[in-house]
Each structure stands twice: as structure tokens, then as C-alpha cells.
Protein backbone atom coordinates (compact mmCIF):
# COMPACT_ATOMS: atom_id res chain seq x y z
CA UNK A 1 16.87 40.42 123.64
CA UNK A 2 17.23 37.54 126.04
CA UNK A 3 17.58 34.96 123.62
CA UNK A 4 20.17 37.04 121.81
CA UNK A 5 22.44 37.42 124.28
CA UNK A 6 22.31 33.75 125.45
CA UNK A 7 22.85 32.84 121.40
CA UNK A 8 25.92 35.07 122.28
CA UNK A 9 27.00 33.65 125.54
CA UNK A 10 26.34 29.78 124.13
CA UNK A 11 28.57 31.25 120.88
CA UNK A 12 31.56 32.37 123.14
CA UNK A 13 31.04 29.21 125.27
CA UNK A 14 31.35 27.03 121.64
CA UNK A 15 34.21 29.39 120.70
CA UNK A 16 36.12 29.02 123.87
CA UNK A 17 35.33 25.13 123.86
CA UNK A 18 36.32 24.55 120.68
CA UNK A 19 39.53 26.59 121.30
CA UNK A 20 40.50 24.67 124.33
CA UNK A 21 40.16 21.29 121.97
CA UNK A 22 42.28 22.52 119.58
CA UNK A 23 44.72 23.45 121.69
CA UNK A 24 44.63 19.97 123.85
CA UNK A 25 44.58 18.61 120.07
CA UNK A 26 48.26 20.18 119.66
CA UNK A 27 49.67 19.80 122.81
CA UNK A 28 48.76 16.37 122.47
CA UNK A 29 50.31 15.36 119.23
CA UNK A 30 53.26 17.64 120.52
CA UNK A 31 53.58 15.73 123.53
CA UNK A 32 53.09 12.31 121.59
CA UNK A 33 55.79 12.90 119.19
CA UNK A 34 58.08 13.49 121.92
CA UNK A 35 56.95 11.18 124.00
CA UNK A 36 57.47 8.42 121.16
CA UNK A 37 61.26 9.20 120.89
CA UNK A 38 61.68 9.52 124.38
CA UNK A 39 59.92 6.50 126.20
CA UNK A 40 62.64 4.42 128.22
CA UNK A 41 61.44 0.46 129.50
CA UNK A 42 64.74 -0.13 130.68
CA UNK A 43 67.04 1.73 133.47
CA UNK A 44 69.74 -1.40 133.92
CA UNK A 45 72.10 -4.04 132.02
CA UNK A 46 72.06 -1.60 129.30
CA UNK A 47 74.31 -2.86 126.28
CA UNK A 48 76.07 -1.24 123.65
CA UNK A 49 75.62 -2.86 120.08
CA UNK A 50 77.74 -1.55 117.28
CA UNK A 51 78.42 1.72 118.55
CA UNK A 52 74.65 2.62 119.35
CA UNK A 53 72.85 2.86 122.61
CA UNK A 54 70.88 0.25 124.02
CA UNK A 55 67.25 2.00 122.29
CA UNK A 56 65.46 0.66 125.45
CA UNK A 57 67.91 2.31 127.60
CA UNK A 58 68.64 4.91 125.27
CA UNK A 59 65.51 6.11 122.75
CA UNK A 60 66.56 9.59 122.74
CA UNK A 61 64.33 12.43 123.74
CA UNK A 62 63.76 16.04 122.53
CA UNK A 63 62.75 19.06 123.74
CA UNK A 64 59.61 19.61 122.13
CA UNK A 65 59.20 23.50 121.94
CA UNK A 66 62.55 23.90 120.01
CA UNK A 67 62.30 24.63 115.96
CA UNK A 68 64.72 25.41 113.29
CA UNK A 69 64.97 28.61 113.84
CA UNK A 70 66.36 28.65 117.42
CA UNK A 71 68.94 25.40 116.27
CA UNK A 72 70.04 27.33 113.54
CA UNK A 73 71.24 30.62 115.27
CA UNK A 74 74.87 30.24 116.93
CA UNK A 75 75.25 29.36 120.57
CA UNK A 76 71.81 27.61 120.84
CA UNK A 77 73.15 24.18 122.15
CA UNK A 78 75.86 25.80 124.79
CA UNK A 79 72.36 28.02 125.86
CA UNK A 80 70.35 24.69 126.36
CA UNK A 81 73.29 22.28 127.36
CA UNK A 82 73.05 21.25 131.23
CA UNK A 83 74.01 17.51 132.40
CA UNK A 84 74.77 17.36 135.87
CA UNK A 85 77.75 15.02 137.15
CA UNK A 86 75.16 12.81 138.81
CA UNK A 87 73.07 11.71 135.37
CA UNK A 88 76.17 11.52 133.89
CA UNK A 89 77.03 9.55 136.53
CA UNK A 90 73.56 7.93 136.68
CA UNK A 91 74.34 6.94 132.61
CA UNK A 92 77.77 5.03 133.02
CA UNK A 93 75.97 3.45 135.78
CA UNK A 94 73.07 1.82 133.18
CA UNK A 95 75.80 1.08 131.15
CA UNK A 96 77.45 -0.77 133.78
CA UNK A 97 80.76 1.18 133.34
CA UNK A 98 81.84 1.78 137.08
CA UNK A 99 85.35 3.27 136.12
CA UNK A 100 86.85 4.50 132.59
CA UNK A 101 89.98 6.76 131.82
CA UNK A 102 89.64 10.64 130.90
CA UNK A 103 88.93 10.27 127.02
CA UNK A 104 88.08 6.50 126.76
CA UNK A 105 83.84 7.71 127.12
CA UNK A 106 81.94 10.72 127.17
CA UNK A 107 78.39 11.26 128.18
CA UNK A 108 76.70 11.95 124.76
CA UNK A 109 72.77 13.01 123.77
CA UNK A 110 71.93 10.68 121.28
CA UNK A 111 69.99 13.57 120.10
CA UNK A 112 72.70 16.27 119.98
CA UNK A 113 71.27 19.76 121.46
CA UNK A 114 72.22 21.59 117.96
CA UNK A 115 69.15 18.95 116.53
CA UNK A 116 66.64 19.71 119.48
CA UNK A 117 67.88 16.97 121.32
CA UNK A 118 67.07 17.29 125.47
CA UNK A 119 69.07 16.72 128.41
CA UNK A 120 67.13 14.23 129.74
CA UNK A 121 68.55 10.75 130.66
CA UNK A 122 66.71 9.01 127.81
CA UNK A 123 68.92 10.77 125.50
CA UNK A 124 72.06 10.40 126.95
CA UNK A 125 74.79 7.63 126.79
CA UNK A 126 78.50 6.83 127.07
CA UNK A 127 79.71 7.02 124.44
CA UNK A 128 83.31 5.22 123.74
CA UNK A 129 85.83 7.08 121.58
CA UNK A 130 87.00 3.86 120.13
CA UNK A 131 86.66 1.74 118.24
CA UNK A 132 85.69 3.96 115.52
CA UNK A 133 83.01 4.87 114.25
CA UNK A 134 83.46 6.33 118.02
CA UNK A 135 82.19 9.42 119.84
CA UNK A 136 84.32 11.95 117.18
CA UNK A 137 82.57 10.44 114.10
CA UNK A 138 79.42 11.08 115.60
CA UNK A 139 80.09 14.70 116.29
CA UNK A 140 80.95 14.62 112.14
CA UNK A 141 77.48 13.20 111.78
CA UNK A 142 75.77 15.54 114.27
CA UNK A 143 77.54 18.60 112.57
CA UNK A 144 76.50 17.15 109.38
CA UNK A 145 72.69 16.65 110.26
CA UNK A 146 72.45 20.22 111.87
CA UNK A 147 73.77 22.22 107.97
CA UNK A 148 71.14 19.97 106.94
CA UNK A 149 68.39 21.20 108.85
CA UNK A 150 69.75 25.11 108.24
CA UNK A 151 69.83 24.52 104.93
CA UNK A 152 66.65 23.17 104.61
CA UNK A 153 67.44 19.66 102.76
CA UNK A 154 66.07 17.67 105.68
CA UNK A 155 63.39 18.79 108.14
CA UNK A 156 64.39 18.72 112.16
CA UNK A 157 62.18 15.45 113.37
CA UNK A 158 63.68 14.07 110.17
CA UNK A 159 67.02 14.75 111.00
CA UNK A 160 66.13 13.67 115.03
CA UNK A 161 64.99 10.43 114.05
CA UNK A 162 67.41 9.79 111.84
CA UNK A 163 70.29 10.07 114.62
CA UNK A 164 67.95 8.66 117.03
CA UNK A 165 67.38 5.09 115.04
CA UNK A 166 70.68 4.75 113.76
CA UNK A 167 73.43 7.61 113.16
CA UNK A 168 75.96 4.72 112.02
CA UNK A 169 73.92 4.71 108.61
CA UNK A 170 73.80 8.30 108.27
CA UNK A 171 77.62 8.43 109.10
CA UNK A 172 78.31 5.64 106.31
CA UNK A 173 75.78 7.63 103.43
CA UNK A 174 77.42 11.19 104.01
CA UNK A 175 79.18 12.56 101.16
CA UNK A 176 82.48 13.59 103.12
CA UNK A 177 83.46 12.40 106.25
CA UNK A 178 84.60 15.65 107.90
């Protein structure tokens, strides 16, 4: 009878182990594959180069618990959207930009929140307006990326890293410029 119950107890203990490994297996990878998009070596003397962000200033981060299904339904982004003035003032202050007119720049996430994208500073960027490809043609491209995702012709880290490495290219390849 002894030896049963500690076959049980050592059983539960394996169960429970193994359990906690797979979960710090999938938090991990989780956590990595945020982490990856998100990891900033630079905070200063960050440059602008063709209308993208300065990817050591700028890699873009996500938050990592969102899926599809929450980007797809309506009102998702304005649910998850929260920049305080002072990181958007912390932003034009990477970017060295210490005035600008209403217009001229506006605080963008690289990542857009209707692809997953985060509010954290990593992600965000002034963005100018002109010249163009500016700030508007990257909404197109944002807009365009999300109906992708909801439709199902591109899944969400694809979409996120596309944006993420180089939106320009996915601006120049889409099949009406809205």
C-alpha cells in the first residue's frame, strides 16, 4: 500500500513537473518572439532613413498575448491604444526633433495596435507626413496588413514583421494604394 501511494505521489510530482516545463517552455518562446522584435540598443541620435525608424531605436514591439481574433473584432486598437504625452515626448526627443508644427509628425507604432503592435517606446516613432511615402501611406499599409490577417492570407507575426522590417516594401507590392 505504501509503495503505491508513493508511485502515486512521485506520478503527480512528474505530472506537475513536467507541466510546469511545458509551460516555462511556452512562456519562453512567447517571451522570445517578442522579445526579438522588441529589443532596443539605442535610446539617442536616432536617424530616420527612407521613411523608416532607426531599427536600433525603433525595432518595434508587440504585445504578446494578443491573436487574430481580438485584432479582428472592431474597436480593438482604440481599447489597447494608450501613449502618454511624455513617451511621445520621450520619442521626438530620440529623434532629436525638439520642435515641429501640428501635422508635420505624429507619434506612430511601427507596429500599428490593429496588428498586435504595443505601446511601448520600442515601437513608437515620429513619423513625418512628408515627403511621401509619409505617415498617411503607412496608415494605407497598416489598413492593408490588418484585412490581411482577417482574411486569413497572411498570419499576424507575418504581417508584424513584415511592417516591422520594412513597411516601404509592403506599401510598394500592394495591389491598390488606398
Amino acid at each position: 500500500m505504501r509503495t503505491v501511494r508513493s508511485a502515486r505521489r512521485l506520478a503527480a510530482i512528474g505530472c506537475a513537473l513536467l507541466l510546469g516545463l511545458t509551460t516555462l517552455a511556452c512562456q519562453s518562446s512567447t517571451s522570445t518572439a517578442a522579445a526579438k522584435i522588441g529589443q532596443r540598443t539605442k535610446t539617442s541620435g536616432c536617424q530616420v532613413s527612407q521613411a523608416l525608424p532607426d531599427s536600433a531605436c525603433t525595432p518595434g514591439a508587440i504585445i504578446a498575448t494578443a491573436t487574430k481574433d481580438q485584432i479582428c473584432r472592431p474597436g480593438y486598437a482604440t481599447s489597447v491604444r494608450n501613449v502618454p504625452d511624455s513617451v511621445k515626448n520621450q520619442a521626438y526627443a530620440e529623434y532629436g526633433i525638439r520642435s515641429h508644427r501640428t501635422g508635420e509628425y505624429e507619434v506612430d507604432h511601427l507596429i500599428s495596435l490593429e496588428l498586435g503592435g504595443s505601446n511601448d517606446i520600442a515601437n513608437l516613432w515620429p513619423e513625418a507626413a512628408n515627403p511621401r511615402p509619409g505617415f498617411h501611406e503607412k496608415d494605407q499599409v497598416e489598413n492593408y496588413l490588418h484585412d490581411q490577417v482577417c482574411s486569413g492570407a497572411v498570419s499576424l507575426s507575418q504581417a508584424q514583421e513584415q511592417i516591422a522590417t520594412d513597411w516601404l516594401t509592403v506599401y510598394d507590392k500592394m495591389p491598390s494604394k488606398r
